[in-house]
Protein backbone atom coordinates (compact mmCIF):
# COMPACT_ATOMS: atom_id res chain seq x y z
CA UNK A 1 0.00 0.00 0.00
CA UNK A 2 0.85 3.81 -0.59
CA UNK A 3 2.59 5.62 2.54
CA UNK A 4 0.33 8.71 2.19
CA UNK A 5 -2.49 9.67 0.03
CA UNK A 6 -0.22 11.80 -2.26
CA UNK A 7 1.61 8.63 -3.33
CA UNK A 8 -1.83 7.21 -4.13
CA UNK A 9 -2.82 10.15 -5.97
CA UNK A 10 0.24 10.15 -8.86
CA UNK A 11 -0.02 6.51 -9.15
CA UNK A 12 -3.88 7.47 -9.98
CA UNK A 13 -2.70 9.76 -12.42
CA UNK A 14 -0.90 6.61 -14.04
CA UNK A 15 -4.34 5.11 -14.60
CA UNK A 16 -5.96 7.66 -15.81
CA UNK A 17 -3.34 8.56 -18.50
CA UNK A 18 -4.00 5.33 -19.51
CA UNK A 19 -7.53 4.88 -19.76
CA UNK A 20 -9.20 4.32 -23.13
CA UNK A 21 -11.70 6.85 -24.95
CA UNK A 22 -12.64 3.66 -27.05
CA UNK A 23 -13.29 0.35 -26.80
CA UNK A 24 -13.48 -1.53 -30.06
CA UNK A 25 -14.17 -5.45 -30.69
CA UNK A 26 -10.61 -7.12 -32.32
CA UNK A 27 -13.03 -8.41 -34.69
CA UNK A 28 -16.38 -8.36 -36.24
CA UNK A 29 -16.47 -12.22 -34.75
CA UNK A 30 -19.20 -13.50 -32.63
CA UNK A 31 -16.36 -15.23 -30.09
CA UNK A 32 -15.28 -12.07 -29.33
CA UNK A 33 -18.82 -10.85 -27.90
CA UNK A 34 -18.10 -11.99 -24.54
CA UNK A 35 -15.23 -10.42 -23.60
CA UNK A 36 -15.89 -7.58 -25.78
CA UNK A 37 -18.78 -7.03 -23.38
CA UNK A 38 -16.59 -7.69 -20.11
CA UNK A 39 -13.93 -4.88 -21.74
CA UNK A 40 -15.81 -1.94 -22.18
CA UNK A 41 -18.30 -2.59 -18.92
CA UNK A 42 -14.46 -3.11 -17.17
CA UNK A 43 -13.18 0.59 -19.12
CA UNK A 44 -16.08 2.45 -17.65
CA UNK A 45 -15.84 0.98 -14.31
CA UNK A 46 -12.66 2.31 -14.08
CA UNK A 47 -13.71 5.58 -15.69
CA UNK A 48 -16.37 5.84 -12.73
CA UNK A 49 -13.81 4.71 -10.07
CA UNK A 50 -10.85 7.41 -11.18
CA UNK A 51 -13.72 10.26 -11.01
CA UNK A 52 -14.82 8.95 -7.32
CA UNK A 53 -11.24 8.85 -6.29
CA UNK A 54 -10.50 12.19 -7.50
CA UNK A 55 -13.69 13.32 -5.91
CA UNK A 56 -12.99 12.22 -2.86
CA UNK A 57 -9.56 13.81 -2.58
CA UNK A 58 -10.91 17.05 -3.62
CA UNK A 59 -13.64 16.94 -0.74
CA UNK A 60 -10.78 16.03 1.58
CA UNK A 61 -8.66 18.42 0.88
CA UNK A 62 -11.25 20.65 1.57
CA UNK A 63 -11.93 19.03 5.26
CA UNK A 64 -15.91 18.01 3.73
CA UNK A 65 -15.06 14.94 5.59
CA UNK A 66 -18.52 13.42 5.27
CA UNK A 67 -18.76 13.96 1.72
CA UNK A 68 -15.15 12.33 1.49
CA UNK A 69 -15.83 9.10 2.70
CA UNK A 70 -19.21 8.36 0.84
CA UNK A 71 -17.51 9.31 -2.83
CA UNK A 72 -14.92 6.77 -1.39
CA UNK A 73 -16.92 4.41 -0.99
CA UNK A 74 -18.26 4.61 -3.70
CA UNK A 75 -15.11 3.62 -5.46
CA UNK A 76 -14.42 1.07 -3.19
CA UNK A 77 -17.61 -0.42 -4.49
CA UNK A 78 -16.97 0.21 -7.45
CA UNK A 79 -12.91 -1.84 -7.40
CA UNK A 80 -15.16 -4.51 -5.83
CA UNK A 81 -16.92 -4.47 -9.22
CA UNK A 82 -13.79 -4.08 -11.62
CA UNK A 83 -12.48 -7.01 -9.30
CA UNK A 84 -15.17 -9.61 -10.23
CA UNK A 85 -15.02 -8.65 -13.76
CA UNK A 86 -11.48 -9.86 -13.45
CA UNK A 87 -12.84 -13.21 -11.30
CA UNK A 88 -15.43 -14.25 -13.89
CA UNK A 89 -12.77 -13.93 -16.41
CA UNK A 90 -10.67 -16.22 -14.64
CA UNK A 91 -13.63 -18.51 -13.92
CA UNK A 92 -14.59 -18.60 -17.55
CA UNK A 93 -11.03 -19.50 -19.10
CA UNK A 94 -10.85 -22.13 -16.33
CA UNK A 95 -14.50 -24.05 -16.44
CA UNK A 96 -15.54 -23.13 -20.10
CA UNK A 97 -18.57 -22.29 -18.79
CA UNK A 98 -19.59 -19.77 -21.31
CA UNK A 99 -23.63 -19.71 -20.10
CA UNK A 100 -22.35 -18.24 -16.56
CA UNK A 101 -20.26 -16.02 -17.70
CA UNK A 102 -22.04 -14.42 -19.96
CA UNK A 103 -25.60 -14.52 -17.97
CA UNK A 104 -23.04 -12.07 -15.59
CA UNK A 105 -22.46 -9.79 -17.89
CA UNK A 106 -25.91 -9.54 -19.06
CA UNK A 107 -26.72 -8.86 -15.52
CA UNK A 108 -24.19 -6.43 -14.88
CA UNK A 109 -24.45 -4.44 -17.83
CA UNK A 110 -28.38 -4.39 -18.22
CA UNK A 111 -29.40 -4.94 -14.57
CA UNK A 112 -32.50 -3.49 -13.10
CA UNK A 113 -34.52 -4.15 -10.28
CA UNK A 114 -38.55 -5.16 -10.89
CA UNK A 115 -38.15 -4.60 -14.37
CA UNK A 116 -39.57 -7.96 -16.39
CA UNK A 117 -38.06 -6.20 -19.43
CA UNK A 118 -34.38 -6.53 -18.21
CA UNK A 119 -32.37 -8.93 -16.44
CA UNK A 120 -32.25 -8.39 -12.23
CA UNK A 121 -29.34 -6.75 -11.49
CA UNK A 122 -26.22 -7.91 -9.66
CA UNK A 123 -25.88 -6.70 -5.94
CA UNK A 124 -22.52 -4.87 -5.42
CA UNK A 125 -22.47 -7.43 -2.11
CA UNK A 126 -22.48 -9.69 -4.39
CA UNK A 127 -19.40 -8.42 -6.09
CA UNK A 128 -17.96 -7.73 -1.96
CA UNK A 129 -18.41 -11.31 -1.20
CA UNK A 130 -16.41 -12.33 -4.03
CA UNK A 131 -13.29 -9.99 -3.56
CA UNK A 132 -13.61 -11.37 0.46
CA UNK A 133 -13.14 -15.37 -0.65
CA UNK A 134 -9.43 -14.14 -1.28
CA UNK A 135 -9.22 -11.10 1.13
CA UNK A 136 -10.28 -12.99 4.33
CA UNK A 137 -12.99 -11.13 4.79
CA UNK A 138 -10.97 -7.72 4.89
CA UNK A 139 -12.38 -6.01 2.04
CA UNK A 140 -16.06 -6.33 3.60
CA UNK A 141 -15.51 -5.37 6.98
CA UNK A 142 -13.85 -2.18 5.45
CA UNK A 143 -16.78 -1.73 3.27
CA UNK A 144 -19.02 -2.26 6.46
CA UNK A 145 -17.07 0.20 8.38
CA UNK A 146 -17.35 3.04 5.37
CA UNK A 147 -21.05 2.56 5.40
CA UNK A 148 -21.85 3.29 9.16
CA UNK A 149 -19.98 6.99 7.80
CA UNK A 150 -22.14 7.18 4.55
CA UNK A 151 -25.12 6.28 5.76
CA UNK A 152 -27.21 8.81 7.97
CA UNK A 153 -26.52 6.27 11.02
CA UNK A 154 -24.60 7.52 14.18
CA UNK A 155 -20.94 7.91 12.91
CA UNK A 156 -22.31 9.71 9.33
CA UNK A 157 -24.46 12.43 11.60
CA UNK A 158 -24.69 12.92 15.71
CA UNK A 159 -21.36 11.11 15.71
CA UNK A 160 -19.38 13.61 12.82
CA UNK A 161 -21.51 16.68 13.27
CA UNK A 162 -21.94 16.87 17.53
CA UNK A 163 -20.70 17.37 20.67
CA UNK A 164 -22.65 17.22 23.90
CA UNK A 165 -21.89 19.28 26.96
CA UNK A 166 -22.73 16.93 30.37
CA UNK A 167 -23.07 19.68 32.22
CA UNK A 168 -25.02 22.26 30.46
CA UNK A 169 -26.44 19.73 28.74
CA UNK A 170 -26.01 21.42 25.27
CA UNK A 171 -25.22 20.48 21.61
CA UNK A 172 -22.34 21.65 19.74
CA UNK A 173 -23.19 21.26 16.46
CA UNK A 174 -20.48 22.27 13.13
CA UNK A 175 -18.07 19.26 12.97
CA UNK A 176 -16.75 16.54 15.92
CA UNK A 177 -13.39 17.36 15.89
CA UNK A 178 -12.51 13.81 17.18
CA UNK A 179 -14.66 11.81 15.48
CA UNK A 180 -13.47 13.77 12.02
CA UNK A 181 -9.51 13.50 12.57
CA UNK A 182 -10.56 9.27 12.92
CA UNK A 183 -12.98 9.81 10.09
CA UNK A 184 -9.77 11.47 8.20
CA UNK A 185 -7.68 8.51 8.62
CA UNK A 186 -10.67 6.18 7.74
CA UNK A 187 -10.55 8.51 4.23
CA UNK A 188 -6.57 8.30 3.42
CA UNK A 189 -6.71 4.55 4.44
CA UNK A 190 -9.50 3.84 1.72
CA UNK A 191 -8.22 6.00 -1.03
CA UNK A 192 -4.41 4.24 -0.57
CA UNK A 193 -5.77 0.92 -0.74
CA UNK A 194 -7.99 1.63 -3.36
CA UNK A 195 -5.23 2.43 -5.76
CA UNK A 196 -3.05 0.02 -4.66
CA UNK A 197 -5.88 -3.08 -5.14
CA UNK A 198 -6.60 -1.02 -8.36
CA UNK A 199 -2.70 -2.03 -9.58
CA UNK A 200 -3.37 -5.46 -8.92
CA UNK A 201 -6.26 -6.00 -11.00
CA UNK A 202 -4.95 -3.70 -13.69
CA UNK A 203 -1.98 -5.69 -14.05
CA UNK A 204 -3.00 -9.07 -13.98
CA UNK A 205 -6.59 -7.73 -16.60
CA UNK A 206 -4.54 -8.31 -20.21
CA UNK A 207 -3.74 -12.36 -19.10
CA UNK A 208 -7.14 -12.94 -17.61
CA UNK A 209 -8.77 -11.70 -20.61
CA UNK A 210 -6.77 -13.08 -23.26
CA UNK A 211 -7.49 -16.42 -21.61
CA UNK A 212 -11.00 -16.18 -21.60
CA UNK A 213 -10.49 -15.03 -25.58
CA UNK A 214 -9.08 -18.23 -25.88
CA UNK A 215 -11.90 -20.25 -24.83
CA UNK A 216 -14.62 -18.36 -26.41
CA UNK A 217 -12.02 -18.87 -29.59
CA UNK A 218 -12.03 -22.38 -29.00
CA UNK A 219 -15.71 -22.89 -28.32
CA UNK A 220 -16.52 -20.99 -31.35
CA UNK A 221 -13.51 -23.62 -33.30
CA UNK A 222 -16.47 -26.15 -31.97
CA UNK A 223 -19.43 -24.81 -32.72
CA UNK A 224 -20.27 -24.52 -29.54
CA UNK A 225 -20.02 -20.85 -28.82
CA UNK A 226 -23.53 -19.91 -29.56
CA UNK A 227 -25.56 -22.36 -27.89
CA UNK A 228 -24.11 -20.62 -24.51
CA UNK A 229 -24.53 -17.04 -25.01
CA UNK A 230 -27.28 -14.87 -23.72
């Protein structure tokens, strides 16, 4: 992990020099539908998760501590995500199980919730649970700990925003400047290991994907690429 946010922030910048405009397909070639799909959903997850990053610095620069941590976590959701893009990749060049794979993406990508007309969306728990079965159980318990701050629970509004007097019995309100300095932390933590999880998956993205190309190629090779799409 990064020693400061700083670091995190230029190795960001990497990332985002690097990002695409465009996706395109390597082919006008049915077997390259389903990683086509996986690429571009992946691109503008990390599009999304670069913005929320670089929102969240901005806010913290700017001591809008609150507003910090729920842009963070909504990148850390959203690495969950770019994460079990990466894992279904995996799982698809390993089983060959096409049908899976690509009723994910259709869920991902066209998700929606009580909508007949689309496919139910996948919960972002969902895409938590799966980063945890290598983390330990890490990743969610950080997750778990970001939303008691972005929801409107205890640490997100009496516990950032107050201060009671015993004795007068009165409530400073404006900012707790305890609770913020551990809320600060809890912000510089999240954005550092963001980036850094972000350079895992980011490295290890062009082998996972070129091996799940090469089963789709090979399935196609078969004649059996169609019969498993969605």
């Amino acid at each position: 992990m990064y020693k400061n946010v700083e670091q995190a922030m230029k190795a960001l910048a990497v990332w985002k020099e690097r990002r695409r405009e465009t996706v395109k397909p390597l082919a006008k070639n049915i077997a390259i539908k389903p990683t086509f799909e996986a690429d571009y959903l992946r691109e503008a997850a990390l599009h999304r998760f670069i913005e929320l990053i670089e929102s969240s610095y901005v806010l913290y620069r700017s001591n809008h501590f609150i507003g910090a941590v729920v842009t963070a976590r909504g990148a850390y959701e959203t690495l969950a995500l770019i994460w079990y893009i990466n894992s279904k990749l995996t799982h698809l060049a390993e089983t060959k199980d096409l049908k899976h794979f690509s009723e994910r993406m259709r869920s991902l990508i066209l998700g929606w919730s009580d909508d007949d007309e689309f496919p139910n969306k996948t919960n972002i728990l969902t895409c938590i649970r799966a980063v945890d079965k290598e983390l330990d159980g890490k990743f969610g318990r950080h997750y778990a700990m970001l939303s008691e701050y972005a929801h409107p629970n205890y640490c997100g509004t009496f516990g950032a925003y107050a201060s009671a007097d015993k004795e007068t019995l009165e409530v400073q309100l404006g900012g707790n400047s305890r609770s913020m300095s551990t809320l600060k932390v809890h912000i510089e933590n999240t954005i550092t290991l963001s980036v850094a999880m972000l350079d895992n998956v980011q490295e290890s993205y062009e082998k996972v994907i070129n091996d799940a190309l090469d089963v789709c190629l090979e399935l196609h090779e078969k004649g059996l690429l169609k019969q498993q799409l969605i």
